[in-house]
N, C-alpha and C. Protein backbone atom coordinates (compact mmCIF):
# COMPACT_ATOMS: atom_id res chain seq x y z
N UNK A 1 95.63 84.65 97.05
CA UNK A 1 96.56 84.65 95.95
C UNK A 1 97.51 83.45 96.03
N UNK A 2 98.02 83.15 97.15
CA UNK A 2 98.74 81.71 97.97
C UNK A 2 97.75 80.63 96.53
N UNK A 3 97.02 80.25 97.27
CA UNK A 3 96.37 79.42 97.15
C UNK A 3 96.26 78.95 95.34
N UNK A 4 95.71 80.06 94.75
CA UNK A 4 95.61 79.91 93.60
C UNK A 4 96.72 79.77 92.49
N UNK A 5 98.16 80.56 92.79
CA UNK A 5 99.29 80.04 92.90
C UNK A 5 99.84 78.82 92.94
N UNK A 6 99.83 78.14 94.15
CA UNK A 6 99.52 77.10 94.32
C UNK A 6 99.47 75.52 93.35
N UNK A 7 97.98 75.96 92.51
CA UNK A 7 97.73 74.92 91.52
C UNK A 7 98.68 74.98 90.53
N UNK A 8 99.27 76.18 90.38
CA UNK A 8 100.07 75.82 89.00
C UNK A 8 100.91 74.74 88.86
N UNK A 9 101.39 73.94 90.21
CA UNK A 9 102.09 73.10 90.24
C UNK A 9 101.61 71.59 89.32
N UNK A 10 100.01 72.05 89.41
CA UNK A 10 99.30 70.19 89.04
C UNK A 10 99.06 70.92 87.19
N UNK A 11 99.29 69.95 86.64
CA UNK A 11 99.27 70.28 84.93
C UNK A 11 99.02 69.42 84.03
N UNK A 12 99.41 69.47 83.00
CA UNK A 12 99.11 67.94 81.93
C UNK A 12 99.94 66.90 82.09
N UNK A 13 101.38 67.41 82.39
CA UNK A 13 102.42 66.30 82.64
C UNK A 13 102.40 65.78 83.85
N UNK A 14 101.85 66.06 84.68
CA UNK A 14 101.73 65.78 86.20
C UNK A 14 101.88 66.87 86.89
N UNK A 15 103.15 66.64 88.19
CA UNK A 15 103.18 67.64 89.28
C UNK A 15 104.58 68.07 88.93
N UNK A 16 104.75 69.06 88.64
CA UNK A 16 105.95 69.97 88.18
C UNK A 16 106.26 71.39 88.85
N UNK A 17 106.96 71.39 89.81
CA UNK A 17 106.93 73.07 91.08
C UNK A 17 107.46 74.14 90.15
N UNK A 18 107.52 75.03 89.99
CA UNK A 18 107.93 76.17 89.92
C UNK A 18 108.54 77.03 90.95
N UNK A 19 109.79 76.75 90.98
CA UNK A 19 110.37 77.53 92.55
C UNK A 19 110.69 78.79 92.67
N UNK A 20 110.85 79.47 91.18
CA UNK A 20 109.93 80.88 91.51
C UNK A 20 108.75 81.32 91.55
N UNK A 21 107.32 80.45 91.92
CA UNK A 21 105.91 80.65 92.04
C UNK A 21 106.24 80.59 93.68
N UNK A 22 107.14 79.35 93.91
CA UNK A 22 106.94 79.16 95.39
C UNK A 22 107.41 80.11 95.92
N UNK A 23 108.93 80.74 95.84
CA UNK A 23 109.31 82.01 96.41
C UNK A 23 108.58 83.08 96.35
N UNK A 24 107.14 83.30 95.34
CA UNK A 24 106.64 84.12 95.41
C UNK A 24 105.79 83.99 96.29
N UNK A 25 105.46 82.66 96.39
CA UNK A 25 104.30 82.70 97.40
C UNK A 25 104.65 82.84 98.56
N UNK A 26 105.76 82.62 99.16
CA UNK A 26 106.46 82.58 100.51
C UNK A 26 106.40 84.16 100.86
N UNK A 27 107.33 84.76 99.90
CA UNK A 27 107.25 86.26 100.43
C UNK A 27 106.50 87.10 100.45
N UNK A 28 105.11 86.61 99.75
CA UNK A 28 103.49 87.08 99.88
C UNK A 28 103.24 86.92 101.53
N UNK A 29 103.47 85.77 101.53
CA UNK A 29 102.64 85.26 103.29
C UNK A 29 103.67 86.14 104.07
N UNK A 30 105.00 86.14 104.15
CA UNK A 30 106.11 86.84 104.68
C UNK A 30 105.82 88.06 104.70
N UNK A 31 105.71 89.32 104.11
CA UNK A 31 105.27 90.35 103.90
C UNK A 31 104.07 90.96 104.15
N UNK A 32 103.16 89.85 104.05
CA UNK A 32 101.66 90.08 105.40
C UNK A 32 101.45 90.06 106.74
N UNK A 33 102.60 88.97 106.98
CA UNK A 33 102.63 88.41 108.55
C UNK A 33 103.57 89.82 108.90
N UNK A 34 104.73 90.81 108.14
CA UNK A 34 105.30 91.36 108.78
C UNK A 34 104.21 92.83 108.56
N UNK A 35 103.77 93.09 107.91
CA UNK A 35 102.76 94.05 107.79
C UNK A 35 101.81 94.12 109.34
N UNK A 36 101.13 92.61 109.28
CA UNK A 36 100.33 92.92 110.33
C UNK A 36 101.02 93.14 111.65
N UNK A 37 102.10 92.72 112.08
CA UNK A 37 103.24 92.74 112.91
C UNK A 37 103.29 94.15 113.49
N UNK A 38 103.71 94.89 112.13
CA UNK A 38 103.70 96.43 112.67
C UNK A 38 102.57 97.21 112.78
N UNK A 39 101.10 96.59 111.73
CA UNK A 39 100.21 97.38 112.30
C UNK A 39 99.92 97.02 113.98
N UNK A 40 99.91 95.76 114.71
CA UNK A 40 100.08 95.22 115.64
C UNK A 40 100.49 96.40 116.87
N UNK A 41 102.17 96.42 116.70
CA UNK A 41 102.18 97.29 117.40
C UNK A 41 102.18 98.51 117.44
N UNK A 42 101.53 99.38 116.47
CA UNK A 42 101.03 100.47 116.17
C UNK A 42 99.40 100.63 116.84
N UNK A 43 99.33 99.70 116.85
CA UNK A 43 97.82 99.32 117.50
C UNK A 43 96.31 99.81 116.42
N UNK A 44 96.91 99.69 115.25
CA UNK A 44 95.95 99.84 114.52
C UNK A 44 95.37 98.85 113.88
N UNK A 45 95.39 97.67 114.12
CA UNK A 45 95.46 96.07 113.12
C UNK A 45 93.75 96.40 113.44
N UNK A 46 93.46 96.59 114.44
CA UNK A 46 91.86 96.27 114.63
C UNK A 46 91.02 97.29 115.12
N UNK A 47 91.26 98.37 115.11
CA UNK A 47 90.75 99.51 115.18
C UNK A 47 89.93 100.29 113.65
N UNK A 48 88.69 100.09 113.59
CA UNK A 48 88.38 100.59 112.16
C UNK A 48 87.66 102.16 112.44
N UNK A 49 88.37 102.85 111.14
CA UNK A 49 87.69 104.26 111.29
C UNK A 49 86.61 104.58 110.16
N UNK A 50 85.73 104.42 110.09
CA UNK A 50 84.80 104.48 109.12
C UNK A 50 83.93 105.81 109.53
């Protein structure tokens, strides 16, 4: 989702940021890294129950 995000920056006028795309994208990656964090020490990040 990062990623594709991302492009919106490149457009017809050139390179133009959107710094609420970027804050979104930040607290995407932020909110995964702390997700896996606690599955981490829950010890479930890599344990699959199928």
């Amino acid at each position: 989702m990062a990623v594709m995000l991302s492009y919106t920056a490149y457009g017809v006028d050139g390179f133009s940021e959107n710094l609420y795309l970027v804050a979104l994208e930040y607290f995407t990656v932020m909110g995964v890294f702390i997700w896996e964090l606690i599955q981490l020490r829950k010890g479930t990040l890599f344990s699959s129950k199928l």
